[in-house]
C-alpha atoms as a PDB file:
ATOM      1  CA  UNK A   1       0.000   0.000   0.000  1.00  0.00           C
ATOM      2  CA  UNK A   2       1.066   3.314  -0.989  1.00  0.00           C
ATOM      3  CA  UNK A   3       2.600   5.751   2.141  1.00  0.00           C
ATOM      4  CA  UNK A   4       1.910   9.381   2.287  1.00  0.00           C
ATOM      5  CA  UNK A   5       3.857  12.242   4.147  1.00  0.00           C
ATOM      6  CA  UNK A   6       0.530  12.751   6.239  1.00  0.00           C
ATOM      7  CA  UNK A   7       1.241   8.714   7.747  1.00  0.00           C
ATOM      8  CA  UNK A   8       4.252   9.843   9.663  1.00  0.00           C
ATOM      9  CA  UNK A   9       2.350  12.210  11.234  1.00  0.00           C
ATOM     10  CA  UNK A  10       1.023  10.332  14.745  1.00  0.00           C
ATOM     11  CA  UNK A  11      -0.513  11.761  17.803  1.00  0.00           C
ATOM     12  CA  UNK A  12       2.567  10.080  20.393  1.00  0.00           C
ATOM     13  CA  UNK A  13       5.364   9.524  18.119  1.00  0.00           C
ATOM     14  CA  UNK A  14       7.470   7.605  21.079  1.00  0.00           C
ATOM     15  CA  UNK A  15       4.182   4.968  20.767  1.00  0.00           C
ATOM     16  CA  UNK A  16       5.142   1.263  18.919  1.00  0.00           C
ATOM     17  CA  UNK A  17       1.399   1.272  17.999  1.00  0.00           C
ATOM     18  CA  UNK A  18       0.421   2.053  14.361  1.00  0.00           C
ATOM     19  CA  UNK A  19      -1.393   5.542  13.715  1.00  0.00           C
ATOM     20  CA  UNK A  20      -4.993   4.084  13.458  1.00  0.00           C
ATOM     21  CA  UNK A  21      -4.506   1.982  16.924  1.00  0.00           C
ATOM     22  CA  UNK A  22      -2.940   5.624  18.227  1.00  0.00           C
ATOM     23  CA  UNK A  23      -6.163   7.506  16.916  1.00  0.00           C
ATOM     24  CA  UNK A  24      -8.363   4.966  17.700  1.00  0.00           C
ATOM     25  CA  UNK A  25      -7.268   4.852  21.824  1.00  0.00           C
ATOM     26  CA  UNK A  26      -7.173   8.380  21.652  1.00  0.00           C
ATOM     27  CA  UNK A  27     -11.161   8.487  20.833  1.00  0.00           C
ATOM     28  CA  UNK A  28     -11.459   5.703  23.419  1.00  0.00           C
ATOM     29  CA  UNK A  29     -10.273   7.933  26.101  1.00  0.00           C
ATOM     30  CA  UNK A  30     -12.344  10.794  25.310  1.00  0.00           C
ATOM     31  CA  UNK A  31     -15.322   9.160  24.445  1.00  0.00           C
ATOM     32  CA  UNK A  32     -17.353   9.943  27.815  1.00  0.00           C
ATOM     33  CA  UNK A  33     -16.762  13.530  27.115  1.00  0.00           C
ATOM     34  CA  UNK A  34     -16.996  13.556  23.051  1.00  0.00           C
ATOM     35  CA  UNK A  35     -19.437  14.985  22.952  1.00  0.00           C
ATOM     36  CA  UNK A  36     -19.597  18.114  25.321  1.00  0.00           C
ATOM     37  CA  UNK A  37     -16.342  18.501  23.637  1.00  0.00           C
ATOM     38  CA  UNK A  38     -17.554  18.773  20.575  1.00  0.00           C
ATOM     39  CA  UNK A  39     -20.807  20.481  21.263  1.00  0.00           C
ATOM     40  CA  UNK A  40     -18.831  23.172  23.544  1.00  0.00           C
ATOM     41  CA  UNK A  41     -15.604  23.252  20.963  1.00  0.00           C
ATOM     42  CA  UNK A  42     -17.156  24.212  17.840  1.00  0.00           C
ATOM     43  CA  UNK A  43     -19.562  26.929  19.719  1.00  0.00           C
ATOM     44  CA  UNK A  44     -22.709  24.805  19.122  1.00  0.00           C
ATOM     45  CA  UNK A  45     -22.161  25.155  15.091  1.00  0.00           C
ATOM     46  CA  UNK A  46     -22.114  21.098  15.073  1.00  0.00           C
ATOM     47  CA  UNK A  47     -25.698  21.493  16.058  1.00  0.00           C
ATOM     48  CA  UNK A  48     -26.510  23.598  13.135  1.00  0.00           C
ATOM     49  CA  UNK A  49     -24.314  21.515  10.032  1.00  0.00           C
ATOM     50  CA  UNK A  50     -25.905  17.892  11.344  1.00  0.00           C
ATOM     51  CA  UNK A  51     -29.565  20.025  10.606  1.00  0.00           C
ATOM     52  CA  UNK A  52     -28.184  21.544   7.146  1.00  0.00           C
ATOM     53  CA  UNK A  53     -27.182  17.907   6.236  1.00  0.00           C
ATOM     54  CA  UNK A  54     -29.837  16.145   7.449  1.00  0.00           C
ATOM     55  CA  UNK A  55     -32.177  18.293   5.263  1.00  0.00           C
ATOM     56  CA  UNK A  56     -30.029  18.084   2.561  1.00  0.00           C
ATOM     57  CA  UNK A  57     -30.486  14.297   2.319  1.00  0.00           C
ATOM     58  CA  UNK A  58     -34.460  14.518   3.195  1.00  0.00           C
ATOM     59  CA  UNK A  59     -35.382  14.820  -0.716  1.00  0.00           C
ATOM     60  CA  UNK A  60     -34.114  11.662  -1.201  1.00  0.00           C
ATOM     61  CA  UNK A  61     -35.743   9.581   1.198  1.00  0.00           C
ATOM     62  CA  UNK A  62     -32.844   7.438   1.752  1.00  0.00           C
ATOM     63  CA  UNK A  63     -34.503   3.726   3.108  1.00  0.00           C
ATOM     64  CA  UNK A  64     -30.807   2.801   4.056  1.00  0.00           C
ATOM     65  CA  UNK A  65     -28.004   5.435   5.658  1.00  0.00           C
ATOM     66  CA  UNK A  66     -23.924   4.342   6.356  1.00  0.00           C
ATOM     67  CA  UNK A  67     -22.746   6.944   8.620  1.00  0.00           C
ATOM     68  CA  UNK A  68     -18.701   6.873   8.338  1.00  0.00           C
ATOM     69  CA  UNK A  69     -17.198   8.755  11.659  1.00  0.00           C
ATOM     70  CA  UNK A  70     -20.537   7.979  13.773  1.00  0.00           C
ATOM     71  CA  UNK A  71     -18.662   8.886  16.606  1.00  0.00           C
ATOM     72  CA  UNK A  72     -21.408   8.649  19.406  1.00  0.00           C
ATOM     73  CA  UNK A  73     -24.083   8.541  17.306  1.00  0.00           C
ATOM     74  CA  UNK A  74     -25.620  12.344  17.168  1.00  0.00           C
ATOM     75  CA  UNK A  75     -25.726  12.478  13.743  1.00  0.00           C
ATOM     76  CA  UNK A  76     -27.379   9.128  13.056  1.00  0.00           C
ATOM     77  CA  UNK A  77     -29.986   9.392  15.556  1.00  0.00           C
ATOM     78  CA  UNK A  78     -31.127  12.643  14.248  1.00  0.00           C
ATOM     79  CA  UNK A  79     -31.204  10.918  10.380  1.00  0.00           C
ATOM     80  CA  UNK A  80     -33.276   8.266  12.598  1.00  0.00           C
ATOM     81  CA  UNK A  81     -35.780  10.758  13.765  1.00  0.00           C
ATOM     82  CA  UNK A  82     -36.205  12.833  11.096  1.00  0.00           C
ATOM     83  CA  UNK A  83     -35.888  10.580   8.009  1.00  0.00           C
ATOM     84  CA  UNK A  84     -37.484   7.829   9.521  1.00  0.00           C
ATOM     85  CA  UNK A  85     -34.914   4.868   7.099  1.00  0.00           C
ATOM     86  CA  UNK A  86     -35.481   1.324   7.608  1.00  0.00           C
ATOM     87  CA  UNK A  87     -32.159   0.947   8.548  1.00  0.00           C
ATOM     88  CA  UNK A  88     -29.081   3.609   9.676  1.00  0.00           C
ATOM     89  CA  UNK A  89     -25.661   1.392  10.149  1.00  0.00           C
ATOM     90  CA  UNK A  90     -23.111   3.789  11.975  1.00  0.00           C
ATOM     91  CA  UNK A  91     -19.513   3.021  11.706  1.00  0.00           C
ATOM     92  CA  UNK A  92     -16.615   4.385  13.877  1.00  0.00           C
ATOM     93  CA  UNK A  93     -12.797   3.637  14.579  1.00  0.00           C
ATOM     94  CA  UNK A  94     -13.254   3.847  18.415  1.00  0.00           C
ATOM     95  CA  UNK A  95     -15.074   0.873  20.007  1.00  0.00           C
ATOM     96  CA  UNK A  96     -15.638   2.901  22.991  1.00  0.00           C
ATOM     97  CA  UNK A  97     -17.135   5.324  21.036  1.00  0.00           C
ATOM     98  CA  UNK A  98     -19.802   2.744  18.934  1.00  0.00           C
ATOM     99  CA  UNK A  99     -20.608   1.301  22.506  1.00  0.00           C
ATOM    100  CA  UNK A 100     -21.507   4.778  23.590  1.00  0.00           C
ATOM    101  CA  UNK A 101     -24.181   4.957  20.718  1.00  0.00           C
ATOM    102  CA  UNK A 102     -25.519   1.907  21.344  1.00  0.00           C
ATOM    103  CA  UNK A 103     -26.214   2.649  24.660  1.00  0.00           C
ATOM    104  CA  UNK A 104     -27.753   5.864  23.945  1.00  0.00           C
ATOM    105  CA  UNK A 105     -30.070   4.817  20.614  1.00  0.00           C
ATOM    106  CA  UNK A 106     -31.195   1.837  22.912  1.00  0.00           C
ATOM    107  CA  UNK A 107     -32.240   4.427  25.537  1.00  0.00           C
ATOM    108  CA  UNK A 108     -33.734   7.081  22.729  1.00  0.00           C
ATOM    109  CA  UNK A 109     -35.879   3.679  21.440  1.00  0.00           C
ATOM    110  CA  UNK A 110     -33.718   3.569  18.134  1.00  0.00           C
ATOM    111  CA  UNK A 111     -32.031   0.631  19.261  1.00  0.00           C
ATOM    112  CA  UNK A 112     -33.783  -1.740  16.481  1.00  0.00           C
ATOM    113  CA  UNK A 113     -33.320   1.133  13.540  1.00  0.00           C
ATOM    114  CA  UNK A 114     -29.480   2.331  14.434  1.00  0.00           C
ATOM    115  CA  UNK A 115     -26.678  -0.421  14.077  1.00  0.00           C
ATOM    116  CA  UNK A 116     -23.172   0.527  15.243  1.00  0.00           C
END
């Protein structure tokens, strides 16, 4: 497989683990506080692009939705609610993070629609 410039570039570069197992634990670790991270980070503008998407793909009335970088799961369970699929599959590096969705669409009742 072809190497980049950008793959030397690791978040602990003292680390013997690859960059995606570096990434990946470093989304594990922060996964309880994702998302008032992200919500508080970006000044509540993550909010207001998951709506502008969303509504972008409501025209289409997609039946089945892959969401790459689910992270906790915002995203998808706002597709869930709004678009109302048959199916939303949410996929994610960070296993803590995935198990954080799950727990959350299973609380939210979208535990049967959302797959992480």
């Amino acid at each position: 497989m072809q190497e980049y410039q950008h793959d030397q570039i690791v978040p602990f570069k003292n680390s013997s683990l690859t960059k995606k197992q570096q990434v990946a634990d470093m989304f594990d670790h922060i996964a309880c506080r994702y998302d008032f991270l992200n919500h508080f980070l970006s000044g509540g503008a993550d909010h207001f692009w998951r709506r502008k998407a969303i509504g972008e793909l409501k025209a289409l009335h997609p039946k089945s939705i892959l969401e790459g970088a689910t992270g906790t799961g915002d995203c998808a369970r706002r597709m869930a609610k709004r678009l109302r699929p048959e199916k939303i599959t949410g996929i994610d590096i960070s296993a803590a993070m995935l198990e954080l969705g799950r727990q959350k669409a299973k609380k939210l009742g979208f535990g049967t629609l959302i797959d992480f």
